[in-house]
N, C-alpha and C. Protein backbone atom coordinates (compact mmCIF):
# COMPACT_ATOMS: atom_id res chain seq x y z
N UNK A 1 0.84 -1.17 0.00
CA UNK A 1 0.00 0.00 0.00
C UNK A 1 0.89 1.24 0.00
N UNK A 2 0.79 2.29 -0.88
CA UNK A 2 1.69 3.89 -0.91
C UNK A 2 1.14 4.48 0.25
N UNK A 3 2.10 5.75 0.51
CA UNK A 3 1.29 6.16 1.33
C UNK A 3 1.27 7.49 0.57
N UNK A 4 0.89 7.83 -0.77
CA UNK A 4 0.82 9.04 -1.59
C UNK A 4 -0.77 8.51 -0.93
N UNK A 5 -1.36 9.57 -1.60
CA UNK A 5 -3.32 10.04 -1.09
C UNK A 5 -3.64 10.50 -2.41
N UNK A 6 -4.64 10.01 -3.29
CA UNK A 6 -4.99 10.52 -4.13
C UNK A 6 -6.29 11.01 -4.15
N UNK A 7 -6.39 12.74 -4.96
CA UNK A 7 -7.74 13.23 -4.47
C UNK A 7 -8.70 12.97 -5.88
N UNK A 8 -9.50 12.66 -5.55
CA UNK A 8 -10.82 12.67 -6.81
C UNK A 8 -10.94 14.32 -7.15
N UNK A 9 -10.94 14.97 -8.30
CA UNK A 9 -11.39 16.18 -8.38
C UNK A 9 -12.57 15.67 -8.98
N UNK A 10 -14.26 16.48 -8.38
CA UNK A 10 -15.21 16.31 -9.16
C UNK A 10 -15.40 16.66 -10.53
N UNK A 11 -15.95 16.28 -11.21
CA UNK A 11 -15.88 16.49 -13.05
C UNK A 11 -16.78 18.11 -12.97
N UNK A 12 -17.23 18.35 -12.30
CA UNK A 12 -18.01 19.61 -12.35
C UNK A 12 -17.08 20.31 -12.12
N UNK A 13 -15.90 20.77 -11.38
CA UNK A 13 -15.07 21.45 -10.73
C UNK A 13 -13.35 21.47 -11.36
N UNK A 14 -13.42 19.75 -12.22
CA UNK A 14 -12.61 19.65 -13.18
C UNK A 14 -13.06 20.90 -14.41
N UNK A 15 -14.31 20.83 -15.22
CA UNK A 15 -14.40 21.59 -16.29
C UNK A 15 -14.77 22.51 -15.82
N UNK A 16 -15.54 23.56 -14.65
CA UNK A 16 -15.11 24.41 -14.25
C UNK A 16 -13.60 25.60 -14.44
N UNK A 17 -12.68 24.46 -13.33
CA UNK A 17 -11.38 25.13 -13.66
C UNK A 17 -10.95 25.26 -15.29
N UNK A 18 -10.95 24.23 -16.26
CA UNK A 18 -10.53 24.49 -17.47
C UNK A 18 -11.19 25.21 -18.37
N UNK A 19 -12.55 25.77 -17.79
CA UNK A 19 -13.50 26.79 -18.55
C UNK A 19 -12.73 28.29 -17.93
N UNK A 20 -12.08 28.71 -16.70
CA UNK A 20 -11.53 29.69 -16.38
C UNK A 20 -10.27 29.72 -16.85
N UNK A 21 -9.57 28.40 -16.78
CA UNK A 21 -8.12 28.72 -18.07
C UNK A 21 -8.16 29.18 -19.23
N UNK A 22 -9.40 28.74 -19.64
CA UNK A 22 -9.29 28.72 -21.27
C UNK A 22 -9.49 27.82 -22.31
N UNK A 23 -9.24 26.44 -21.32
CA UNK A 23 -8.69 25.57 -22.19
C UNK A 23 -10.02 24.35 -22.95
N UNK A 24 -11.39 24.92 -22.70
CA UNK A 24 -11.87 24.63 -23.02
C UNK A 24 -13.35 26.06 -23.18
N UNK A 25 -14.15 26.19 -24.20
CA UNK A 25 -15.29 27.15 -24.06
C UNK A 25 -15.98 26.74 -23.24
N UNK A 26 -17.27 27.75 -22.73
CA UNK A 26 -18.27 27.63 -21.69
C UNK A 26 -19.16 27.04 -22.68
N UNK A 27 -20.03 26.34 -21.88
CA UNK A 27 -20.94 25.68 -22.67
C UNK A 27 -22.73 27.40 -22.95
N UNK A 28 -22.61 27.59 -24.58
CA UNK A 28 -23.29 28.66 -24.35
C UNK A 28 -24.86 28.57 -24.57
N UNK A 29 -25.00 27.01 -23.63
CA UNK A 29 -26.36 26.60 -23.48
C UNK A 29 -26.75 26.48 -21.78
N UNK A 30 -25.34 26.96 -21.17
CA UNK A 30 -25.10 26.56 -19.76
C UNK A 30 -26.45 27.59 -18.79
N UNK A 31 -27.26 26.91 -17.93
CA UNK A 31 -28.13 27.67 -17.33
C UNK A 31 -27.68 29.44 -16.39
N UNK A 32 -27.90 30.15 -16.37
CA UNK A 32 -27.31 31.27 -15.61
C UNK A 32 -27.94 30.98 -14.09
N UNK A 33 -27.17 30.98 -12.86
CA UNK A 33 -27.51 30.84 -11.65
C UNK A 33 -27.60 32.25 -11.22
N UNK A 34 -28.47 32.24 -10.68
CA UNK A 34 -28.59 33.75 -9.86
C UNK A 34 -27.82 34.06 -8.08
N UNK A 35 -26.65 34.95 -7.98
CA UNK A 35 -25.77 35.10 -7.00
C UNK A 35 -25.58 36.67 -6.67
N UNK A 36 -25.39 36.28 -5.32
CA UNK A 36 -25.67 37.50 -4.75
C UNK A 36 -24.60 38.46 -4.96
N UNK A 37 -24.75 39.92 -5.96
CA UNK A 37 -23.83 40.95 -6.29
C UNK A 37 -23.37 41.80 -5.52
N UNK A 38 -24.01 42.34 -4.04
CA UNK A 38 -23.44 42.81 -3.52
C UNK A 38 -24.71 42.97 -1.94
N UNK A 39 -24.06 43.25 -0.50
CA UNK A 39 -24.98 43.04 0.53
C UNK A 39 -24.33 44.24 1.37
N UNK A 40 -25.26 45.05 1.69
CA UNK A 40 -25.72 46.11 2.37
C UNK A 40 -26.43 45.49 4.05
N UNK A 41 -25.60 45.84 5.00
CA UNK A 41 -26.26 45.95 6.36
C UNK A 41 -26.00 46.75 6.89
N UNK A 42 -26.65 48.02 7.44
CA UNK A 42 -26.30 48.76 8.73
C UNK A 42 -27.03 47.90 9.70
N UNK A 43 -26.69 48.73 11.15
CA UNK A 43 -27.92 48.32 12.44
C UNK A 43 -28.39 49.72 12.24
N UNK A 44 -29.18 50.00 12.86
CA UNK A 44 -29.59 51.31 13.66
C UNK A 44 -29.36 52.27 13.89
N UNK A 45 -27.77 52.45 14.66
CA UNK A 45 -27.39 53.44 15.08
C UNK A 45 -26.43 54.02 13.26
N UNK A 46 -26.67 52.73 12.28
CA UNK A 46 -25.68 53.28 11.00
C UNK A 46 -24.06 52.58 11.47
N UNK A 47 -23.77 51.49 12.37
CA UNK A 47 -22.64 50.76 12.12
C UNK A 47 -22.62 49.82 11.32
N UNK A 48 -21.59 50.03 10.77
CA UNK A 48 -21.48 49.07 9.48
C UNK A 48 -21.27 47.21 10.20
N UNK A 49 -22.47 46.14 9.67
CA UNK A 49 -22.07 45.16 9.76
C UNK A 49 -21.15 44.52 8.67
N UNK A 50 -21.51 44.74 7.67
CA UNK A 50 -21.51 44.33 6.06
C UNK A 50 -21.70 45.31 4.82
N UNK A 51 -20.71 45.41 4.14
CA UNK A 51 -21.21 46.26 2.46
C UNK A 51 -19.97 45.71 1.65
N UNK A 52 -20.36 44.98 1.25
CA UNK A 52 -19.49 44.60 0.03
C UNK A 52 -20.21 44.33 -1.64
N UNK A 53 -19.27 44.40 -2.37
CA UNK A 53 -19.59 44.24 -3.65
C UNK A 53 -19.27 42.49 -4.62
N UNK A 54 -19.67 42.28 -5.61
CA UNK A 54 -18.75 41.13 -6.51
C UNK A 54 -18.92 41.56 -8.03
N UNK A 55 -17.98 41.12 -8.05
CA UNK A 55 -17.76 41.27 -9.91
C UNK A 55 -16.95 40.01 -10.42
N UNK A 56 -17.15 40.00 -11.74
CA UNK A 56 -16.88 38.77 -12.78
C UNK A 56 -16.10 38.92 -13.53
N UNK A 57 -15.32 38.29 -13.84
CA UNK A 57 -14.09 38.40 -14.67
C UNK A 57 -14.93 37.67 -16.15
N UNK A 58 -15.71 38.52 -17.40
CA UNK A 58 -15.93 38.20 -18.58
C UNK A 58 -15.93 38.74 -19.93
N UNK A 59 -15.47 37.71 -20.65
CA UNK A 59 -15.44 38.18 -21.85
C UNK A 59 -13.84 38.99 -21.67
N UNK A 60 -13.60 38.73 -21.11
CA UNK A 60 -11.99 40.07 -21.21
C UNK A 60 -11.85 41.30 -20.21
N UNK A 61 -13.23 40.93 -19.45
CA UNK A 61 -13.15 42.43 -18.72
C UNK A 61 -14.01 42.32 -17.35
N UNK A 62 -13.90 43.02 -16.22
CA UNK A 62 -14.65 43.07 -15.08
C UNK A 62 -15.77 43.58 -15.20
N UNK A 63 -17.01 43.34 -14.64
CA UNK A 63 -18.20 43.88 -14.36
C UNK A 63 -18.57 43.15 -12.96
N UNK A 64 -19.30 44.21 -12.46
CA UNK A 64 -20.34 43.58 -11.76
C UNK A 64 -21.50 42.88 -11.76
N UNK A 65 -21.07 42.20 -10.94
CA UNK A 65 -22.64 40.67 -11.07
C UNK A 65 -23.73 41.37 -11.01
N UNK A 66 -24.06 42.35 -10.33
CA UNK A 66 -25.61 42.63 -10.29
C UNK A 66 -25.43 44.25 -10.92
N UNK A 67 -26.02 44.62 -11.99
CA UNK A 67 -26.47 45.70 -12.73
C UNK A 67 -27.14 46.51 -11.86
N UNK A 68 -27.73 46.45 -10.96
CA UNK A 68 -28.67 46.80 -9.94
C UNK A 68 -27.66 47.37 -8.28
N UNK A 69 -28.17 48.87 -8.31
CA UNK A 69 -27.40 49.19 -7.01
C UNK A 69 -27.79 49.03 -5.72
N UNK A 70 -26.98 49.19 -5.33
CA UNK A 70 -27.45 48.77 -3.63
C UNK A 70 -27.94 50.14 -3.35
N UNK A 71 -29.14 50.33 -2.28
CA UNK A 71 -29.75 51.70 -1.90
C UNK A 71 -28.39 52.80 -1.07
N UNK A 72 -28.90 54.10 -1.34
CA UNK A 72 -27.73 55.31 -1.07
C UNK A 72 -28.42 55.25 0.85
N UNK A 73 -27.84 55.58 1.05
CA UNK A 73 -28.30 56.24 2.47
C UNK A 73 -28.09 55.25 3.68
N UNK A 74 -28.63 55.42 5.06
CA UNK A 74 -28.44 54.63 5.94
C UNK A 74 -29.48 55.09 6.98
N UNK A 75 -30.44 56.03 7.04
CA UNK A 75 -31.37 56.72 7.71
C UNK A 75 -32.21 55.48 8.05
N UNK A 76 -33.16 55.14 6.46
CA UNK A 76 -34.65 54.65 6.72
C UNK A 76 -34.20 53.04 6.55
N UNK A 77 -34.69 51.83 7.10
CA UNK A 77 -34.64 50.40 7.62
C UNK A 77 -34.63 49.71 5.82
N UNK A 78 -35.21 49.82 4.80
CA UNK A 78 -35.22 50.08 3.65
C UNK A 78 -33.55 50.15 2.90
N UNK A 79 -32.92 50.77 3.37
CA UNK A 79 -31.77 51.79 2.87
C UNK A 79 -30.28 50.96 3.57
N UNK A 80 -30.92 50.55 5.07
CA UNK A 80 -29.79 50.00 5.93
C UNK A 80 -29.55 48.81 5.21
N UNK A 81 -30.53 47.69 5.20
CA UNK A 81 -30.58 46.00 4.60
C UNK A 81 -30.99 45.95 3.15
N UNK A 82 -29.97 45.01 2.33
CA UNK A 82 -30.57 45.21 1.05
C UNK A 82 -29.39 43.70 0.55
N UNK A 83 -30.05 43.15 -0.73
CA UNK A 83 -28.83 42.59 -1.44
C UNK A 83 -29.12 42.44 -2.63
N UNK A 84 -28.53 42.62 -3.56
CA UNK A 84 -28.99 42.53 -5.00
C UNK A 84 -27.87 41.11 -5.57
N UNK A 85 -28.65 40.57 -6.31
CA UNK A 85 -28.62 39.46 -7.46
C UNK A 85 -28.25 39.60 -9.01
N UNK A 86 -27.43 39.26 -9.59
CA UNK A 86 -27.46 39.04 -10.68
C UNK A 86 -27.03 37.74 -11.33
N UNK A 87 -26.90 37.37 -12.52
CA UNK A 87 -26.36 36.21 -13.15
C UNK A 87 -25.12 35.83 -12.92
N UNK A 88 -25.16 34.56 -12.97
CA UNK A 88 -22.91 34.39 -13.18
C UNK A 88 -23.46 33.27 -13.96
N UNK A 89 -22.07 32.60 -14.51
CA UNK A 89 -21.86 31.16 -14.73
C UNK A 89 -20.90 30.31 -14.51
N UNK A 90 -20.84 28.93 -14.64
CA UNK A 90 -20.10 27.78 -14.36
C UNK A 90 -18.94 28.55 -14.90
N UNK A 91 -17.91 27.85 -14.26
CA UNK A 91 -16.41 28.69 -14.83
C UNK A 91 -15.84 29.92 -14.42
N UNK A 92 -16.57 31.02 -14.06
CA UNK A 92 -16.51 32.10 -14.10
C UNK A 92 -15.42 32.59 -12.73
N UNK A 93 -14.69 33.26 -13.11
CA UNK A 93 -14.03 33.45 -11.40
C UNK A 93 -14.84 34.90 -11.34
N UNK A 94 -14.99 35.45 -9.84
CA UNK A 94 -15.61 36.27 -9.08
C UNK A 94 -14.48 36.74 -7.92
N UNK A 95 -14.70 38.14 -7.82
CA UNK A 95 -14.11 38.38 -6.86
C UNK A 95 -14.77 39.67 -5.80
N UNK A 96 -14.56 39.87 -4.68
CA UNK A 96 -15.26 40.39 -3.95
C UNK A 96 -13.97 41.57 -3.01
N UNK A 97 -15.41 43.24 -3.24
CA UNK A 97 -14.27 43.83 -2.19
C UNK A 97 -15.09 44.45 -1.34
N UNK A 98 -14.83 45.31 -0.25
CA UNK A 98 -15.45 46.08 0.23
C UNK A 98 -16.03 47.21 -0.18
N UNK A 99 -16.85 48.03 0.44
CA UNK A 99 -16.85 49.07 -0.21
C UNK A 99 -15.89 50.10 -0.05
N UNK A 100 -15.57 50.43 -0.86
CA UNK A 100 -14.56 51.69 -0.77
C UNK A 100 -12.99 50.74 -0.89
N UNK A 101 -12.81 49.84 -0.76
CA UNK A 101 -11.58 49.02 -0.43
C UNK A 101 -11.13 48.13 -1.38
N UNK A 102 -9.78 47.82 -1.74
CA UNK A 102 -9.30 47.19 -2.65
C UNK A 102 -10.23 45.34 -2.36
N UNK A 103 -9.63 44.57 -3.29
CA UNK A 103 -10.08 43.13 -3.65
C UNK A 103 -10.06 42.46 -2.07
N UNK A 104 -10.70 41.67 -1.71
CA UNK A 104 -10.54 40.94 -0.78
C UNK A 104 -10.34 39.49 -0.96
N UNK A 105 -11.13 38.75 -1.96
CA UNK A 105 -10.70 37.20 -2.49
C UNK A 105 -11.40 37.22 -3.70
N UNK A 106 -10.34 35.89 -3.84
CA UNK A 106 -11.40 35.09 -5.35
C UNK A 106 -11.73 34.30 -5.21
N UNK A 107 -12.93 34.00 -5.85
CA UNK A 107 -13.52 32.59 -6.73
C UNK A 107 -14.04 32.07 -7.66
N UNK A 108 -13.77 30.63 -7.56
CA UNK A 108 -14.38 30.19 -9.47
C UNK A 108 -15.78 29.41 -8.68
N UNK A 109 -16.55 29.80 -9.64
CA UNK A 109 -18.21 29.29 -9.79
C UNK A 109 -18.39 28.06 -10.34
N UNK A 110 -18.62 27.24 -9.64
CA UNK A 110 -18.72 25.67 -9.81
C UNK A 110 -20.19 25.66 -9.13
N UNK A 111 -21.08 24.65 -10.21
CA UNK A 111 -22.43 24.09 -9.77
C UNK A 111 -21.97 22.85 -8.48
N UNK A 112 -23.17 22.36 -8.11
CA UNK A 112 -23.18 20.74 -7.51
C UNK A 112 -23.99 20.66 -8.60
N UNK A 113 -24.07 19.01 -8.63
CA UNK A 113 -25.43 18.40 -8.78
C UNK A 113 -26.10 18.48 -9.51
N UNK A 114 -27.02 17.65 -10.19
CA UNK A 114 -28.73 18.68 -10.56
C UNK A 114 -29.35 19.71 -10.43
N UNK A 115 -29.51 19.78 -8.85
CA UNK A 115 -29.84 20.43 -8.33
C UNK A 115 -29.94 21.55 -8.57
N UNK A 116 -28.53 22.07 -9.09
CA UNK A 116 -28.16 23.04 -9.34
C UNK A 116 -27.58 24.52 -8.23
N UNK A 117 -27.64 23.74 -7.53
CA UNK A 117 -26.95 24.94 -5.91
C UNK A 117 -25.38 25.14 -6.44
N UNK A 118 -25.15 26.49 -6.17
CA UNK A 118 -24.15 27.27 -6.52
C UNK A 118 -23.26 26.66 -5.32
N UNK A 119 -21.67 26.46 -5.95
CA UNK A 119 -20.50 26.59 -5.06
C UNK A 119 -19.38 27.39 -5.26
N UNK A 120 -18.47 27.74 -4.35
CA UNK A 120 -17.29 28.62 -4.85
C UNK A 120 -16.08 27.66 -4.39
N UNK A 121 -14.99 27.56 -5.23
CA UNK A 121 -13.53 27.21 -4.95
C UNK A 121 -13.04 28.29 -4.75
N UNK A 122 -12.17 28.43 -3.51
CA UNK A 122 -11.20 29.79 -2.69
C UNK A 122 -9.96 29.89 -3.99
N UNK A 123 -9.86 31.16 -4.29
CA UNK A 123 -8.56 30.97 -5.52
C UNK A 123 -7.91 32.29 -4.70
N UNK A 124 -6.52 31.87 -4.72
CA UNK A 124 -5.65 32.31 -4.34
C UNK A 124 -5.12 34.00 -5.26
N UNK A 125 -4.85 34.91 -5.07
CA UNK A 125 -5.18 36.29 -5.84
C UNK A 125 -3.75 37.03 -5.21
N UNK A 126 -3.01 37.85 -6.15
CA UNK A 126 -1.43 38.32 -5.99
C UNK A 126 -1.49 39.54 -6.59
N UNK A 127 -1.58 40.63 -6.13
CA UNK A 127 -1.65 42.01 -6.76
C UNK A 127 -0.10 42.15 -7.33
N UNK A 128 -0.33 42.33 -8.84
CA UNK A 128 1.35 42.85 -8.58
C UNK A 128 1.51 44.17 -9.88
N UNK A 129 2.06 44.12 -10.31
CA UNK A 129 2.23 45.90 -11.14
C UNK A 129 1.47 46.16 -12.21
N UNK A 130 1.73 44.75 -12.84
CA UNK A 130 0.90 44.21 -13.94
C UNK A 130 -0.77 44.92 -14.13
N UNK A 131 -1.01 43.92 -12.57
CA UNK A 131 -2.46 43.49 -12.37
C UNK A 131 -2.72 42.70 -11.36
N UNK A 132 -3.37 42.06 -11.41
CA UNK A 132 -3.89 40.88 -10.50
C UNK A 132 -3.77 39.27 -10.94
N UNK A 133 -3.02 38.49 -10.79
CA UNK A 133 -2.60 37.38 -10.58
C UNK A 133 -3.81 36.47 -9.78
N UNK A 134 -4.22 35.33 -10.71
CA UNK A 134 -5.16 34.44 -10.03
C UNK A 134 -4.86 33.03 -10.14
N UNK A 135 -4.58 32.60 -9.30
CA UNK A 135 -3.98 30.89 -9.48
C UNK A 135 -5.37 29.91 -8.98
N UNK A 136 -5.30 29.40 -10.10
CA UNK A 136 -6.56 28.10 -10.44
C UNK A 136 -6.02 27.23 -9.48
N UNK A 137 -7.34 26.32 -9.19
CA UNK A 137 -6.60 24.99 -8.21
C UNK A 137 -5.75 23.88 -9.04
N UNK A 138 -5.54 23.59 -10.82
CA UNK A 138 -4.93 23.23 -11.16
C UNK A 138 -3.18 24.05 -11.20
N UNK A 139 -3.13 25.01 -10.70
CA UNK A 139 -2.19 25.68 -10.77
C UNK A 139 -2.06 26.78 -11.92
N UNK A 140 -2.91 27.06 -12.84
CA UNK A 140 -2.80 27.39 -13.96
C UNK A 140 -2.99 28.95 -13.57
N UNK A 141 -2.40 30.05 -14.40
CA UNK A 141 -2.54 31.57 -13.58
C UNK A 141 -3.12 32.27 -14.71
N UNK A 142 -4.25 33.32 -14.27
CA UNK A 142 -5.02 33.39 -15.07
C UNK A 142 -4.57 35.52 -14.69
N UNK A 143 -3.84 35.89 -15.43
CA UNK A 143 -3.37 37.21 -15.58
C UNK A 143 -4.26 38.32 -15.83
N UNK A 144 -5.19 39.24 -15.33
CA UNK A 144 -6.28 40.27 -15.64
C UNK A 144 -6.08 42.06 -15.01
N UNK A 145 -6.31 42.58 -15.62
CA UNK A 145 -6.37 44.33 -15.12
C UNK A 145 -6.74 44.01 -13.61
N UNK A 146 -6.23 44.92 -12.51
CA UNK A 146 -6.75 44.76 -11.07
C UNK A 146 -7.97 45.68 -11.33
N UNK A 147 -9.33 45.69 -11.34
CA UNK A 147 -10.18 46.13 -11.27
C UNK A 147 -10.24 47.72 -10.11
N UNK A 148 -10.06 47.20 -8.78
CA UNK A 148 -9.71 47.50 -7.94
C UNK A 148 -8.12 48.50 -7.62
N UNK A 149 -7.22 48.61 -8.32
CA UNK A 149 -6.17 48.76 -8.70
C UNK A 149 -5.84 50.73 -8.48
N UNK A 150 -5.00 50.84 -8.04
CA UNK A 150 -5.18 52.31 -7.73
C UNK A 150 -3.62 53.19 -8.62
């Protein structure tokens, strides 16, 4: 018996990663899952629990997942709690920042199942002069403008 460990990568998470290399197209019959673009919480007094944003690395360029803004203000209960939705797909890496604040992580958008419930793989992210540096779980580095980038 070895004592190497060998891991199963799921086939969903296999063509996943090789749809964010490149090395294969997205399938452009693939269903769009709906994920949350960005989440707004004050309390009460207006302390911030939560406000962050996400955006998608497509077609060549960043956007944000949800077209749709989060409400201005922090007064009325309306304004404090909010989260908006937009599309992603299988493959897709995503990344998330604060508001006002550079990148905080990445991830690639992998389905489960039938079912169809959304998952994320943690991808590792390297600011450097360039841009932003994103290493796939196959190791493969996927080079893009820092969105975020000052």
């Amino acid at each position: 018996m070895s004592d190497e460990q060998t891991t199963e990568v799921p086939e969903n998470v296999a063509r996943a990663v090789a749809i964010a290399a490149g090395e294969i197209p997205a399938d452009p019959d693939a269903k769009a899952l709906r994920a949350r673009g960005g989440v707004k919480d004050y309390n009460a007094k207006g302390n911030r629990r939560a406000h962050w944003y996400r955006m998608v690395w497509r077609s060549g360029a960043w956007e944000y997942v949800s077209q749709e803004r989060l409400p201005s203000g922090n007064y009325l209960a309306h304004e404090r709690q909010a989260t908006v939705r937009g599309d992603v797909y299988p493959g897709e890496i995503l990344v998330t920042h604060d508001h006002g604040a550079g990148l905080d992580k990445g991830a690639l958008l992998v389905t489960l199942g039938s079912d169809g419930k959304i998952a994320f793989v943690d991808l590792d992210t390297a600011n450097t002069r360039a841009g932003l540096e994103i290493t796939l779980p196959n190791g493969a580095i996927v080079k893009t403008p820092n969105p975020r980038g000052r």
